[in-house]
Protein backbone atom coordinates (compact mmCIF):
# COMPACT_ATOMS: atom_id res chain seq x y z
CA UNK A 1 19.47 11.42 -33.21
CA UNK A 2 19.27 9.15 -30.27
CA UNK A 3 16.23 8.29 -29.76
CA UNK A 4 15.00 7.25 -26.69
CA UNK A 5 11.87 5.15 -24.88
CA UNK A 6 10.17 7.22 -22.62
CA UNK A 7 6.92 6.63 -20.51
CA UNK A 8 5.11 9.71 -19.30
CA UNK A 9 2.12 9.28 -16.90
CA UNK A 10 -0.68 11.42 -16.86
CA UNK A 11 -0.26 12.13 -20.45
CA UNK A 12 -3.82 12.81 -21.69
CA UNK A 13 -3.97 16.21 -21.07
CA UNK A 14 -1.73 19.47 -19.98
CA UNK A 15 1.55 18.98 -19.26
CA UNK A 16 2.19 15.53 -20.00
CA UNK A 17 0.17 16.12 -23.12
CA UNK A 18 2.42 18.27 -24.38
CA UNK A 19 5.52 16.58 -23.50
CA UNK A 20 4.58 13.47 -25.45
CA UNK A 21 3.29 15.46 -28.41
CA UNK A 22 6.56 17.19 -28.65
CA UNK A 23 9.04 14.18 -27.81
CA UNK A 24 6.93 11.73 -30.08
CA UNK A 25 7.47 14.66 -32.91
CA UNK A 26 11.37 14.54 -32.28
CA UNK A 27 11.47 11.10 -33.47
CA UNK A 28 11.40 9.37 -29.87
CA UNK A 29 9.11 6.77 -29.22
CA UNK A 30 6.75 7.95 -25.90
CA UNK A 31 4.27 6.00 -24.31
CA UNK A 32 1.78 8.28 -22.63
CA UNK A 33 -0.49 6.74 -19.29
CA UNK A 34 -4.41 7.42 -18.94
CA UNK A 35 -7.06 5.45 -16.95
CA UNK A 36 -9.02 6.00 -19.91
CA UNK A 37 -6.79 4.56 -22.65
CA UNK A 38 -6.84 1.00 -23.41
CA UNK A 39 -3.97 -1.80 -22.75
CA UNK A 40 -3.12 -3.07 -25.11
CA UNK A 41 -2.49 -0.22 -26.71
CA UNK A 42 -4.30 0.78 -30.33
CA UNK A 43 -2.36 1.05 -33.43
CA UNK A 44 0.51 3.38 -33.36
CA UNK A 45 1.08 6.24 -35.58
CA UNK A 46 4.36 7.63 -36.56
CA UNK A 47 5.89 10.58 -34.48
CA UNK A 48 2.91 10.61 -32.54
CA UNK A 49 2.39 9.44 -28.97
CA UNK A 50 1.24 5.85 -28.04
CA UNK A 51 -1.57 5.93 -25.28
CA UNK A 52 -1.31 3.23 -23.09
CA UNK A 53 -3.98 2.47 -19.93
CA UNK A 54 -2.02 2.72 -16.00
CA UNK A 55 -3.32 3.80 -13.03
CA UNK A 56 -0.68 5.20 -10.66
CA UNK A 57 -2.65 3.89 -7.60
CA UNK A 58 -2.47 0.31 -8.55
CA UNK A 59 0.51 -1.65 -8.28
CA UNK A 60 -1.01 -4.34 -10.69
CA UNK A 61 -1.28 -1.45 -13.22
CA UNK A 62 1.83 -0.11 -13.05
CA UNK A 63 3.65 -3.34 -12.87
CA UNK A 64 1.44 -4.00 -16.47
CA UNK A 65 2.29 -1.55 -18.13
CA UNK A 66 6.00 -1.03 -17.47
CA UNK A 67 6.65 -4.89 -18.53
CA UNK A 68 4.47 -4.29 -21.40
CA UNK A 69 6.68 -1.27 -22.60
CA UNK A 70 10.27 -4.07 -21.24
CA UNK A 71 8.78 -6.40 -23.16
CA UNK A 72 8.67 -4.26 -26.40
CA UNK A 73 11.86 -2.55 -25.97
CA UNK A 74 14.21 -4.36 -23.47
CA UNK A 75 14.30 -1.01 -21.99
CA UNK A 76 12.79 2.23 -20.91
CA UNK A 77 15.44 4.95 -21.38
CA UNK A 78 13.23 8.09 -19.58
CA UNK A 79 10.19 8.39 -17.04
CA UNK A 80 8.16 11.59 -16.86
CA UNK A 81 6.39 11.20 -13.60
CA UNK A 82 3.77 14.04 -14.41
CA UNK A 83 0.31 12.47 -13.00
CA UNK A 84 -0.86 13.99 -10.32
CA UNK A 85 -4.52 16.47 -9.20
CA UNK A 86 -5.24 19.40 -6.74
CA UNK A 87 -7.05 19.45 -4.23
CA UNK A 88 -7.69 22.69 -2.35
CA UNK A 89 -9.80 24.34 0.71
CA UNK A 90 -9.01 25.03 4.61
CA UNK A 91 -6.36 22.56 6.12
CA UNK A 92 -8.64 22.04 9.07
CA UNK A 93 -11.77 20.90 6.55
CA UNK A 94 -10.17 18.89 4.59
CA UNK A 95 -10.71 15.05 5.54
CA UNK A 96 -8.25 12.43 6.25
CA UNK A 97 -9.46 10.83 3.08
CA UNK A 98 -9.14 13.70 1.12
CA UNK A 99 -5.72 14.27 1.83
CA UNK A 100 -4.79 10.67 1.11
CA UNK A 101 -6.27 10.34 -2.16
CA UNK A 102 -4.24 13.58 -2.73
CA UNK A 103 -0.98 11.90 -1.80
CA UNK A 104 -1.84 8.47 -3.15
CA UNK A 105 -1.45 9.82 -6.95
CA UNK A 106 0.97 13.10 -6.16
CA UNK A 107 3.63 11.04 -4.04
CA UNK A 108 3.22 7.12 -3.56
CA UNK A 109 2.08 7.23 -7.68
CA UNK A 110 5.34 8.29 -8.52
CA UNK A 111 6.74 6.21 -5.98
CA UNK A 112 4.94 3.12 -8.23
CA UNK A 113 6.60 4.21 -11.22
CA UNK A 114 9.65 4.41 -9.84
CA UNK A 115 10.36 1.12 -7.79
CA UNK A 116 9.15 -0.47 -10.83
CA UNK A 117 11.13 1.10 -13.86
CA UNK A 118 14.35 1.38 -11.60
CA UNK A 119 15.55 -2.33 -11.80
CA UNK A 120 16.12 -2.29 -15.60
CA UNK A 121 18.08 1.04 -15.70
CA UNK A 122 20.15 -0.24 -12.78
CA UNK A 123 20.58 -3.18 -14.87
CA UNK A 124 21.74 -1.31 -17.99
CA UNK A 125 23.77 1.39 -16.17
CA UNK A 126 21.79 4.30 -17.24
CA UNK A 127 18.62 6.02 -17.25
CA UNK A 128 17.01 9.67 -16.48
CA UNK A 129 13.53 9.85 -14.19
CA UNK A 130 12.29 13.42 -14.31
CA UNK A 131 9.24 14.17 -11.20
CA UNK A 132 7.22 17.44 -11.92
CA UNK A 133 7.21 19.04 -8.79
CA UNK A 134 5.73 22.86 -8.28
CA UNK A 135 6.58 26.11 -7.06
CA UNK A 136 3.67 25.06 -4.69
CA UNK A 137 6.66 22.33 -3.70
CA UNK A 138 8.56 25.12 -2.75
CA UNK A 139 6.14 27.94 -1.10
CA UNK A 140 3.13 26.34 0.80
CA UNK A 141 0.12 28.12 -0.77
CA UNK A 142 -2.90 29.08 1.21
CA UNK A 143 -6.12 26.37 0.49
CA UNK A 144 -3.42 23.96 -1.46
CA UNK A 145 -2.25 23.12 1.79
CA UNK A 146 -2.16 19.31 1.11
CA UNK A 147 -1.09 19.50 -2.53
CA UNK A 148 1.87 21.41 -1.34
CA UNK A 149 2.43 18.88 1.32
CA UNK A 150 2.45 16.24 -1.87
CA UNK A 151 4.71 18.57 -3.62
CA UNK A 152 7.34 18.97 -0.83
CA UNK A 153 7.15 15.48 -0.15
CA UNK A 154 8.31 14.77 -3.74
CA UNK A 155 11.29 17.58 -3.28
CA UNK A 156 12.74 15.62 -0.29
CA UNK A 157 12.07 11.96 -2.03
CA UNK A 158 13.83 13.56 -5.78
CA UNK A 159 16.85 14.04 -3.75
CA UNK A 160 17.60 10.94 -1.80
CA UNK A 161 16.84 9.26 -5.10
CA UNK A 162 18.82 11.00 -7.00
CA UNK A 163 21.73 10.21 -4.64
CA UNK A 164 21.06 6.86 -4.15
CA UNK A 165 21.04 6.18 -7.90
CA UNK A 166 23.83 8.42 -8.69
CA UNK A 167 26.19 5.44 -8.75
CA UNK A 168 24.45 3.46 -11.37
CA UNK A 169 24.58 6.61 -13.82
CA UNK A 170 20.83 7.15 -13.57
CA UNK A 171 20.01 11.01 -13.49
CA UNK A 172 16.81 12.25 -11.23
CA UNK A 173 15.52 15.57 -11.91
CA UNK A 174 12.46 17.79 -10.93
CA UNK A 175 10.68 20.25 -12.75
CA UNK A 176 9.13 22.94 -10.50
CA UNK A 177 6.42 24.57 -12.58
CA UNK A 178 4.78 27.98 -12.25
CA UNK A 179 1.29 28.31 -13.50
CA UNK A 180 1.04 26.24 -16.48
CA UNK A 181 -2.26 26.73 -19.13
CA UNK A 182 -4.02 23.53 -18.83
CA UNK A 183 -7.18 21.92 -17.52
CA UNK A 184 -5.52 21.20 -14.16
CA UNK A 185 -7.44 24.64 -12.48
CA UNK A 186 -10.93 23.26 -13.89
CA UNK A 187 -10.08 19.82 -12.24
CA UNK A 188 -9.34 20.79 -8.80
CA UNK A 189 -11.56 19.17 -5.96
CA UNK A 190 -12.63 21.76 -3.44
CA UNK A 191 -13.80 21.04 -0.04
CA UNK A 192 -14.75 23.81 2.01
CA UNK A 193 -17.89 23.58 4.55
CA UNK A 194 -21.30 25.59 3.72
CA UNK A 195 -20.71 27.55 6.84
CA UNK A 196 -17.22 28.02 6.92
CA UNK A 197 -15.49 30.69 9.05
CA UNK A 198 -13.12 30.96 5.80
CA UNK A 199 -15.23 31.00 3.19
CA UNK A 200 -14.73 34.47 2.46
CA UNK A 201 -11.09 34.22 2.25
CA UNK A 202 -11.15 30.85 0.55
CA UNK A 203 -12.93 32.20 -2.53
CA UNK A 204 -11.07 35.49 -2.57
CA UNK A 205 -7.49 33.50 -2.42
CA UNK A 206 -8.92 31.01 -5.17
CA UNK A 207 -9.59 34.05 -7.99
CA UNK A 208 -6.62 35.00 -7.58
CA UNK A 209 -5.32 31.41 -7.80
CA UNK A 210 -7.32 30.64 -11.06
CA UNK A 211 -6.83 34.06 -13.09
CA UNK A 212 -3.00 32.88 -12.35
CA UNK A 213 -3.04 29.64 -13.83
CA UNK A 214 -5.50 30.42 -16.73
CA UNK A 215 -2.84 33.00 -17.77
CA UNK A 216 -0.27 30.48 -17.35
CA UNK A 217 2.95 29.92 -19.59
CA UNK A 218 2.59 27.20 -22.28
CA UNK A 219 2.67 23.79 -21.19
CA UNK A 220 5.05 23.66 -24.15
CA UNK A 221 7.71 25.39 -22.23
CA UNK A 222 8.15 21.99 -19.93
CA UNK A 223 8.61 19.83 -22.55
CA UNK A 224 11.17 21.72 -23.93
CA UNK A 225 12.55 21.51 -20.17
CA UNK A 226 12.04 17.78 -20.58
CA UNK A 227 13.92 17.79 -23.83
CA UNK A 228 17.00 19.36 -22.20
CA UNK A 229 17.12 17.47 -19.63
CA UNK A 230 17.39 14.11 -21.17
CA UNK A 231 20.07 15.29 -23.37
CA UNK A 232 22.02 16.49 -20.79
CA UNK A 233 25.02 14.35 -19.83
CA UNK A 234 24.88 16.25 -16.28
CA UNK A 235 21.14 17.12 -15.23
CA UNK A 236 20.70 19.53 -12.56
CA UNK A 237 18.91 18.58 -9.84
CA UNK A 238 16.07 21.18 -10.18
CA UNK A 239 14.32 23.30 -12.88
CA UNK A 240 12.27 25.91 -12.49
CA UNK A 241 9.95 27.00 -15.57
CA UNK A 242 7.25 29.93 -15.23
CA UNK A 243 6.62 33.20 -15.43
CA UNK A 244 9.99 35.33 -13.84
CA UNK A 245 7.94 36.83 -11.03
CA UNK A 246 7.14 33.26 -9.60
CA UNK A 247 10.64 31.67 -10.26
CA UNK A 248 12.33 34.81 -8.29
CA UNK A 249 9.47 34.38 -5.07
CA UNK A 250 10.73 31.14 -5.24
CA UNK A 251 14.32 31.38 -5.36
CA UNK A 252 14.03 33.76 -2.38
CA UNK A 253 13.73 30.72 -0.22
CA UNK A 254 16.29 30.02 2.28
CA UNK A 255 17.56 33.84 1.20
CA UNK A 256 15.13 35.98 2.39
CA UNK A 257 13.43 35.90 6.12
CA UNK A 258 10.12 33.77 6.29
CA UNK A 259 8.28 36.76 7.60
CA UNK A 260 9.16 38.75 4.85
CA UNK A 261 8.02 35.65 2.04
CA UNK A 262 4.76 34.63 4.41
CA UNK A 263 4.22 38.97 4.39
CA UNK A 264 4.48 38.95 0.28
CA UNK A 265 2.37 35.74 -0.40
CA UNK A 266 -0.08 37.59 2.25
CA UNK A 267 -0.72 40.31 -0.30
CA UNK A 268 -0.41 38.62 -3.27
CA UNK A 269 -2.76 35.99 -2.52
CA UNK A 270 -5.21 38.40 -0.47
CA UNK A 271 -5.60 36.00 2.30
């Protein structure tokens, strides 16, 4: 097998969870990112991930923990830029602060991890970065307004990277995930005002939201997506993994006309 050094971030729960669980188990060696875990790291366990401390808003951090991993390995074969939060409630509520703390992990986080790892696999010809984007990346969602804005923003930076790379035989891929089973709904940060002229609306769009994602697809089902990609010789650019109905709403994109897809997510979301 060839086994390969990968660092995923946000890796103590959900999705990244999962995806170091299962590449670990494949005989790869996987560090996994938390605020909570220590740096060092503890002892390491065979076939089993290694939980290593970063935060994705400090550059110190980052910078830390990828020449930790360098110093190790001489090399850091994959990246599984997976850390990232929701934040949801009316656009015109939501603070300036709010939004940046919700594009400081979702965007410039993964831009962290990625101006840092990048020299290396330039260096060595070769490398794969994988972002996990959202169908929310590809639809904006009512009351996820700025985590859709994080999402899109990571569409548009996946491809210029993935050009700009191409030449040094580095692959860049997203991931566009449906609703995924994992802690992420319970974690969402909601800021809607007492007296809000959408309140109404806000909670009735947010049940619907949440009995989604708790029936979700198993997180399992992306790292299986991960797997495929990094053994791919030629990645695609984009993956979609979810439940058919929200792949197909998204794939209409660009096919169908946006008052027929605003018209649909109008009824589905019962805004």
């Amino acid at each position: 097998m060839n086994q390969k050094i990968i660092l995923i971030t946000g890796a103590s729960t959900g999705i990244g969870k999962a995806c170091a669980t299962y590449l670990s188990s494949k005989g790869h060696i996987v560090y996994g990112t938390s605020r909570n875990a220590s740096f060092p790291p503890k002892k390491e366990e065979k076939n089993a991930p290694i939980m290593i401390q970063m935060d994705v808003h400090s550059d110190e951090s980052v910078i830390q923990t990828i020449d930790f991993i360098l110093q190790k390995h001489n090399t850091i074969d994959v990246v599984v830029n997976n850390a990232g939060f929701g934040i949801a409630g009316p656009i015109e509520e939501t603070s300036i602060t709010a939004a940046k703390q919700q594009f400081e992990t979702n965007f410039f986080g993964v831009h962290r991890i990625c101006k840092t790892a990048l020299p290396q696999m330039r260096t060595k010809q070769s490398g794969t970065i994988i972002n996990i984007s959202s169908i929310g990346g590809i639809l904006g969602l009512p009351y996820q307004g700025f985590y859709s804005a994080s999402k899109f923003a990571i569409e548009g930076y996946t491809e210029a990277l993935r050009m700009e790379v191409q030449p040094f035989n580095i692959h860049v891929s997203l991931i566009e995930p449906g609703d995924i089973q994992s802690s992420f709904v319970d974690k969402r940060k909601k800021y809607i005002e007492k007296d809000s002229a959408y309140k109404s609306s806000f909670h009735r769009v947010m049940e619907t939201i949440e009995e989604e994602e708790r029936s979700g697809v198993s997180p399992q089902k992306i790292a299986l997506c991960v797997e495929k990609i990094i053994m791919s010789s030629k990645p695609k650019t984009r993956y979609r993994v979810g439940a058919f109905s929200q792949k197909f709403a998204a794939g209409l994109k660009g096919k169908m006309p946006d008052g027929f897809i605003t018209w649909a997510l109008h009824k589905f979301y019962k805004v």
